[in-house]
PDB file of N, CA and C in Angstrom:
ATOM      1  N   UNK A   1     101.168 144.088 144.589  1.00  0.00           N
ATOM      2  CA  UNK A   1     101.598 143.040 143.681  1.00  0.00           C
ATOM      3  C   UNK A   1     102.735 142.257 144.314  1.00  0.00           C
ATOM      4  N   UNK A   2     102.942 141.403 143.748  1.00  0.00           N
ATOM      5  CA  UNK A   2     103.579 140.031 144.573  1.00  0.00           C
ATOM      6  C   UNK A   2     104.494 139.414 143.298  1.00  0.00           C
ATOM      7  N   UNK A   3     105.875 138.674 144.069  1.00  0.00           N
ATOM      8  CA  UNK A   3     106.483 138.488 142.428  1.00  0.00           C
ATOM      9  C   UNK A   3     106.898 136.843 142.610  1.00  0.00           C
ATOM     10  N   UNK A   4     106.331 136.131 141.624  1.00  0.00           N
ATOM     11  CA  UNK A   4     105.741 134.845 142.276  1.00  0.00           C
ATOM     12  C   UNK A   4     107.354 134.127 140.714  1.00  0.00           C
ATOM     13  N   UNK A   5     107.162 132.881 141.002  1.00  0.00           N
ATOM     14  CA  UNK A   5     108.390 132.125 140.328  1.00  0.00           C
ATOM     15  C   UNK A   5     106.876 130.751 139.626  1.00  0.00           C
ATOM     16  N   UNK A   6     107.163 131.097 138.255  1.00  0.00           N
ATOM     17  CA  UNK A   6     106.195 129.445 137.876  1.00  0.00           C
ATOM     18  C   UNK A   6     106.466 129.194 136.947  1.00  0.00           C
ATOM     19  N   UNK A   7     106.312 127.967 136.120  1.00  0.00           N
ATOM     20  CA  UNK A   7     106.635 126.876 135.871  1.00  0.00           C
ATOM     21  C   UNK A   7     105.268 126.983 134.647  1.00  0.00           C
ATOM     22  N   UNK A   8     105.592 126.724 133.289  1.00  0.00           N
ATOM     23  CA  UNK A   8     104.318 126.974 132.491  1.00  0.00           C
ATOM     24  C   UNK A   8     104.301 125.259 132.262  1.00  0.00           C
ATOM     25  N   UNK A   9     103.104 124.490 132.659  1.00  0.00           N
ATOM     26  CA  UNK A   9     102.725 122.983 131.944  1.00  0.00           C
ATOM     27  C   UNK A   9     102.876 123.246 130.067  1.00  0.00           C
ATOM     28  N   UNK A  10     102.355 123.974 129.385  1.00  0.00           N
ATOM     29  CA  UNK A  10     102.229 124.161 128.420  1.00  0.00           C
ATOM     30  C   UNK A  10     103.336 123.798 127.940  1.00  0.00           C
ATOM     31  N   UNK A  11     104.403 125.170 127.803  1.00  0.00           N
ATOM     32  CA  UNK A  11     105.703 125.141 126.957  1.00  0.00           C
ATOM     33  C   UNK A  11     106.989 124.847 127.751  1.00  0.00           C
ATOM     34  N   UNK A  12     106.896 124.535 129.286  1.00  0.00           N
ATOM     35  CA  UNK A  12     107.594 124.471 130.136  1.00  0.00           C
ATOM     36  C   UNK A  12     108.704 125.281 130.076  1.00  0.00           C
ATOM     37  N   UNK A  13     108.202 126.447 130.474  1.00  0.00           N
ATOM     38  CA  UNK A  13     108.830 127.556 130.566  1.00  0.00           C
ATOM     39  C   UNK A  13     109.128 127.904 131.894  1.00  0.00           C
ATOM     40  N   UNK A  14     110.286 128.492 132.612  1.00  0.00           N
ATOM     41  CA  UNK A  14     110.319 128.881 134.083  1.00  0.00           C
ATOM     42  C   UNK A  14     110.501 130.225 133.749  1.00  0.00           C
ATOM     43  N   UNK A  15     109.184 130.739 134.726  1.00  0.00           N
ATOM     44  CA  UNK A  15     109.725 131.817 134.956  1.00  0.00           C
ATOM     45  C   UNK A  15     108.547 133.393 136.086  1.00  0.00           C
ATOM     46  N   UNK A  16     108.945 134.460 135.829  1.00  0.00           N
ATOM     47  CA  UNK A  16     109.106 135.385 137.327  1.00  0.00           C
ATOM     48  C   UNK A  16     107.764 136.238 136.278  1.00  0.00           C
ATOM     49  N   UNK A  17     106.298 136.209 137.413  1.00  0.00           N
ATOM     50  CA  UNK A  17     105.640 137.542 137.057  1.00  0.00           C
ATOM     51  C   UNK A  17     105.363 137.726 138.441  1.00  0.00           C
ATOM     52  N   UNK A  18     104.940 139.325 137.867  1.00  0.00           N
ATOM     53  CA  UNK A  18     104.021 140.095 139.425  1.00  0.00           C
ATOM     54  C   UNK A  18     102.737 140.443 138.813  1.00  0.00           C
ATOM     55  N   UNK A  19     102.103 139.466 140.050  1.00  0.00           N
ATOM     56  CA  UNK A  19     101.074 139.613 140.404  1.00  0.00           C
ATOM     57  C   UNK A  19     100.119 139.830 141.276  1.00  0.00           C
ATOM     58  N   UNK A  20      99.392 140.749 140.591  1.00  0.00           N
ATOM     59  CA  UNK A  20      97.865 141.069 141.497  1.00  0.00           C
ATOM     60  C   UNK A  20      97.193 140.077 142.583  1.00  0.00           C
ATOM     61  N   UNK A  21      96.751 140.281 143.608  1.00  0.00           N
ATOM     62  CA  UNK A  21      95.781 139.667 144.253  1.00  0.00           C
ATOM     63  C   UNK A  21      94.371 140.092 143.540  1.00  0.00           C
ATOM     64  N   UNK A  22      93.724 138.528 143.383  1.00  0.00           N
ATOM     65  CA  UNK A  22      92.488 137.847 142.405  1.00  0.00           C
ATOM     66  C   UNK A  22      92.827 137.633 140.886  1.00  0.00           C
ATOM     67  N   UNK A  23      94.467 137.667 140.468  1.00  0.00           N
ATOM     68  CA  UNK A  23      94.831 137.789 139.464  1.00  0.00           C
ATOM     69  C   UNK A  23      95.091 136.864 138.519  1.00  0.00           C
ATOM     70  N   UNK A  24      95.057 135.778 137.561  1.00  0.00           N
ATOM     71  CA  UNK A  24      95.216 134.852 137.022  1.00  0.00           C
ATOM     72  C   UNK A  24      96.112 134.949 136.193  1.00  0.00           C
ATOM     73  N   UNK A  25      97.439 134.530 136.285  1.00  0.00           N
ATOM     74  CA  UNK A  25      98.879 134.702 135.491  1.00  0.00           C
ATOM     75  C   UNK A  25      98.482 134.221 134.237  1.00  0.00           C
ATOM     76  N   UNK A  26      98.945 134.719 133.223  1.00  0.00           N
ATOM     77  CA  UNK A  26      99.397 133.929 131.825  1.00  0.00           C
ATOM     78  C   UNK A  26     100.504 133.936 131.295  1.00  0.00           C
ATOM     79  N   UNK A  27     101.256 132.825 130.758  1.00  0.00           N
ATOM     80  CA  UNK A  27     102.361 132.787 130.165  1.00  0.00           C
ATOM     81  C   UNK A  27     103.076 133.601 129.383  1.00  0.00           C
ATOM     82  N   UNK A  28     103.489 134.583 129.550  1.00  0.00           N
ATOM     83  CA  UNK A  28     104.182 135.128 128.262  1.00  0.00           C
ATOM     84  C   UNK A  28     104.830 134.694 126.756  1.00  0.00           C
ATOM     85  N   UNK A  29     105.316 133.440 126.660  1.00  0.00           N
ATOM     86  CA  UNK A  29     105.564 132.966 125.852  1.00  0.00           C
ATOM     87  C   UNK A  29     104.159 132.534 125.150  1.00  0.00           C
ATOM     88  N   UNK A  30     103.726 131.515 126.082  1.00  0.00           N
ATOM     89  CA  UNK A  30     102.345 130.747 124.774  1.00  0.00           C
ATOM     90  C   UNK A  30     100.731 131.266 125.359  1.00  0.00           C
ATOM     91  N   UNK A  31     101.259 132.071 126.257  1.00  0.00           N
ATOM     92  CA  UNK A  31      99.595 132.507 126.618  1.00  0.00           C
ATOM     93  C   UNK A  31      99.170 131.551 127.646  1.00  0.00           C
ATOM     94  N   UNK A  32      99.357 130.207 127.639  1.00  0.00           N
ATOM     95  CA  UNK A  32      98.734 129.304 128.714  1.00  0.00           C
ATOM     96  C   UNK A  32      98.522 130.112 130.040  1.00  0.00           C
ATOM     97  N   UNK A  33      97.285 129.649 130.506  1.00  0.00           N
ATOM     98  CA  UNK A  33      96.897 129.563 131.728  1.00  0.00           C
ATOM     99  C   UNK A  33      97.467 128.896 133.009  1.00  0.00           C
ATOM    100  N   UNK A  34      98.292 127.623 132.751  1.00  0.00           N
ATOM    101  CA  UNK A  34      98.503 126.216 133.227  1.00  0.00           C
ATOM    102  C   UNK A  34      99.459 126.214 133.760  1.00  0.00           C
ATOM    103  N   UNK A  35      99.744 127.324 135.056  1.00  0.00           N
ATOM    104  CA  UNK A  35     100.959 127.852 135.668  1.00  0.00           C
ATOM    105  C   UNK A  35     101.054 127.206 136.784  1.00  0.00           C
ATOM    106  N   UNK A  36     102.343 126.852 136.988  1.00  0.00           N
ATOM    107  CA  UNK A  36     102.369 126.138 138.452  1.00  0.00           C
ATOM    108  C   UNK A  36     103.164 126.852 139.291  1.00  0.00           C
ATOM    109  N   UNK A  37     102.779 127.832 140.443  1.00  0.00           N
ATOM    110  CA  UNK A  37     103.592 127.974 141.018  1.00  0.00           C
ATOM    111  C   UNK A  37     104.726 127.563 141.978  1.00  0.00           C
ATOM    112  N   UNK A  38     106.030 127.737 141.920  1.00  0.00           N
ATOM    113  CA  UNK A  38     106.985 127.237 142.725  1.00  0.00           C
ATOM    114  C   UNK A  38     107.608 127.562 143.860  1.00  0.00           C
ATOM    115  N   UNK A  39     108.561 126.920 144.124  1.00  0.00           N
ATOM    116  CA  UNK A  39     108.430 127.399 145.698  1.00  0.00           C
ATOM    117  C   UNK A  39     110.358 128.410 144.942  1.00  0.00           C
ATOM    118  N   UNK A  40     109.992 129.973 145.733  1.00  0.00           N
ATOM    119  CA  UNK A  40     111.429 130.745 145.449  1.00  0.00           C
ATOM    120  C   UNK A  40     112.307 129.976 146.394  1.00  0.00           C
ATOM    121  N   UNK A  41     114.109 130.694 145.313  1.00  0.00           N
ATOM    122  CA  UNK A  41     114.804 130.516 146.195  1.00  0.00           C
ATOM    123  C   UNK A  41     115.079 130.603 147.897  1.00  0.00           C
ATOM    124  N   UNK A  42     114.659 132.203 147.357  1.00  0.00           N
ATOM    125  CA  UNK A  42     114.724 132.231 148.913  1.00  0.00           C
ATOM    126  C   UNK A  42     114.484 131.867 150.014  1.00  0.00           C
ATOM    127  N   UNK A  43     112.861 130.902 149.819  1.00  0.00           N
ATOM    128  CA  UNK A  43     112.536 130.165 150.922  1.00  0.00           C
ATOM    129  C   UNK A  43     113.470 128.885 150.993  1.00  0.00           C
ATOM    130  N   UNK A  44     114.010 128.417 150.368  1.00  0.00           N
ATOM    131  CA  UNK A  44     114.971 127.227 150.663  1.00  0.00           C
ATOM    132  C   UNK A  44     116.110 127.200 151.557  1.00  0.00           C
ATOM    133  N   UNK A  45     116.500 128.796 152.041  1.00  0.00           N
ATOM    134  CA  UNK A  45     117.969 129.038 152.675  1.00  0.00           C
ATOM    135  C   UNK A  45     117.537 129.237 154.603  1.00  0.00           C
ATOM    136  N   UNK A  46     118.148 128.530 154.925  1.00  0.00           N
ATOM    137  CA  UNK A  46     118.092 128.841 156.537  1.00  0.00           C
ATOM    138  C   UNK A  46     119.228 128.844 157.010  1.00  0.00           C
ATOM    139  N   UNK A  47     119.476 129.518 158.248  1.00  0.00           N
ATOM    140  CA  UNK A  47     120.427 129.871 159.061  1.00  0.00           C
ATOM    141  C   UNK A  47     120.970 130.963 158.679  1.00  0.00           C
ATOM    142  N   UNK A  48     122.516 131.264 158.793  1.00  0.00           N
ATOM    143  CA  UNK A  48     123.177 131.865 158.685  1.00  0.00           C
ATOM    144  C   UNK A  48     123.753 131.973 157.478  1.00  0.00           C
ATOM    145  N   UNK A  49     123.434 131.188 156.927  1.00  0.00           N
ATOM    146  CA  UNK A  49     123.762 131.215 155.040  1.00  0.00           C
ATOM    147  C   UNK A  49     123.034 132.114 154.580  1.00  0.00           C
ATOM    148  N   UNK A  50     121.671 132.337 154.835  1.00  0.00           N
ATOM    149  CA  UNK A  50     120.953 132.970 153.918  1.00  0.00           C
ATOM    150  C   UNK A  50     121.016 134.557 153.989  1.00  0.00           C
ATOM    151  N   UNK A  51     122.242 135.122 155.090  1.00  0.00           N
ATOM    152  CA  UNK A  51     122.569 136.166 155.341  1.00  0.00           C
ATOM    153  C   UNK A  51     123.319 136.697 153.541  1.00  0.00           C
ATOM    154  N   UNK A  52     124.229 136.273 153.464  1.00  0.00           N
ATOM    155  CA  UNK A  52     124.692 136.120 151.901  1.00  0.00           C
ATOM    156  C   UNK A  52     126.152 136.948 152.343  1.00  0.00           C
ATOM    157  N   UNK A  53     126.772 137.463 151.282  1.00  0.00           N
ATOM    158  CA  UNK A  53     128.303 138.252 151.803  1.00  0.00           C
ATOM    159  C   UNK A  53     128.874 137.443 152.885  1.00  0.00           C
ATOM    160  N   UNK A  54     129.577 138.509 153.429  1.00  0.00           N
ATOM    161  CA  UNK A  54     130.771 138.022 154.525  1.00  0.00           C
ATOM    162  C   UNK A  54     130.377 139.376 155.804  1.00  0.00           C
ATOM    163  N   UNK A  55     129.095 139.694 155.531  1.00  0.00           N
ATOM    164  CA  UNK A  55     128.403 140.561 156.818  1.00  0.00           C
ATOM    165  C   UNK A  55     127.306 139.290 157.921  1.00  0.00           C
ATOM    166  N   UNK A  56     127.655 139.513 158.936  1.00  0.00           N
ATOM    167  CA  UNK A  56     127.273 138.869 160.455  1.00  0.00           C
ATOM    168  C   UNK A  56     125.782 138.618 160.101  1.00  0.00           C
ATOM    169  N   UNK A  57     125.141 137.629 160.281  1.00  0.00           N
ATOM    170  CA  UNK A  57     124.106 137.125 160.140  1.00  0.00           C
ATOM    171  C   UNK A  57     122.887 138.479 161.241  1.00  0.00           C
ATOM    172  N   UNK A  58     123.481 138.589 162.088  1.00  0.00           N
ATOM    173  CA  UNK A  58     122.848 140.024 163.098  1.00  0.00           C
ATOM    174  C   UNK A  58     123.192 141.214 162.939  1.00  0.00           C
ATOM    175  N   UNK A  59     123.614 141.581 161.468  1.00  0.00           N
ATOM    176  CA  UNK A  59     124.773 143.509 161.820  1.00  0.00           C
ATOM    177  C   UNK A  59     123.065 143.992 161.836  1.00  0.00           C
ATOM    178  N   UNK A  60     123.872 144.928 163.357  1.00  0.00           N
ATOM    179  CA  UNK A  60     123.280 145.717 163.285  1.00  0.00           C
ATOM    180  C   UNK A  60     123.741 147.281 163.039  1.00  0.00           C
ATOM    181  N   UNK A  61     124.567 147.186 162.306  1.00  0.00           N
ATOM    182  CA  UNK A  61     125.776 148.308 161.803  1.00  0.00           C
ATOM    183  C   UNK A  61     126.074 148.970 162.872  1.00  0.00           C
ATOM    184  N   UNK A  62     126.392 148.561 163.796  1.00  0.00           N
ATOM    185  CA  UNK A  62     127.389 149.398 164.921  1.00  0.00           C
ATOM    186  C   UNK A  62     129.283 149.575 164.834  1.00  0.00           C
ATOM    187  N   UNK A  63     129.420 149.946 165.640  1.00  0.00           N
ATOM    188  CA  UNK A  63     130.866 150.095 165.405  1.00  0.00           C
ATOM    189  C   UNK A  63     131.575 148.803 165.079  1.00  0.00           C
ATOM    190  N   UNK A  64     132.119 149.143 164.265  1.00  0.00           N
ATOM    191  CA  UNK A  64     133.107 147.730 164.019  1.00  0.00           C
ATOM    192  C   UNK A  64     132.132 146.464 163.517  1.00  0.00           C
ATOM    193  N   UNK A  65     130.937 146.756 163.152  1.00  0.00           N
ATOM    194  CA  UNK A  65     130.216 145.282 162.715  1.00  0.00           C
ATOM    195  C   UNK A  65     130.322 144.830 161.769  1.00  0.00           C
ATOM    196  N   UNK A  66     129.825 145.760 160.332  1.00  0.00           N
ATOM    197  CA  UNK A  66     130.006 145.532 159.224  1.00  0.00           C
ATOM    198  C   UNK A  66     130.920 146.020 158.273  1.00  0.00           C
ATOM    199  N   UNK A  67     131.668 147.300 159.238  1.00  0.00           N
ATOM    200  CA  UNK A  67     132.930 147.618 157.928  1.00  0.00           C
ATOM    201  C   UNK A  67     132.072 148.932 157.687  1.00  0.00           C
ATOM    202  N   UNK A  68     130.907 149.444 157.409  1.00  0.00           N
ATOM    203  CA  UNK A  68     130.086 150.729 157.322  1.00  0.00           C
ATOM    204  C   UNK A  68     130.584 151.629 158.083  1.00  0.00           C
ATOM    205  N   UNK A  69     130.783 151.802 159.411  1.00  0.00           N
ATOM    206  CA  UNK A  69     130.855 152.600 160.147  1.00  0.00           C
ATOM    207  C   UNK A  69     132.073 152.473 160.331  1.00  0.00           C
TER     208      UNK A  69
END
């Protein structure tokens, strides 16, 4: 299962299901079919931002990298 972000045409509702592969989402609120999926946050972040915190875009938790060890 897969956890997808959509958008209901119906009641315009946003929002998060998981789903099956061959699976056809329905709205939780109104039942609609008429889901649009969107594109997640996460794909929007590149570089070194999308690391998040104040840990090195590369830790590879060695000495002194991230404060762990």
């Amino acid at each position: 299962m897969r956890l997808y972000q959509y958008k209901c045409a119906q009641c315009d509702k946003e929002i998060e299901l998981l789903v099956r592969d061959g699976e056809i989402p329905t709205c939780p609120s109104c039942g609609s079919k008429d889901l649009e999926r969107q594109v997640g946050r996460f794909a929007a972040l590149s570089g070194s931002s999308a690391s998040g915190g104040d840990m090195p875009p590369s830790c590879g938790c060695g000495p002194g990298c991230c404060g762990m060890n």
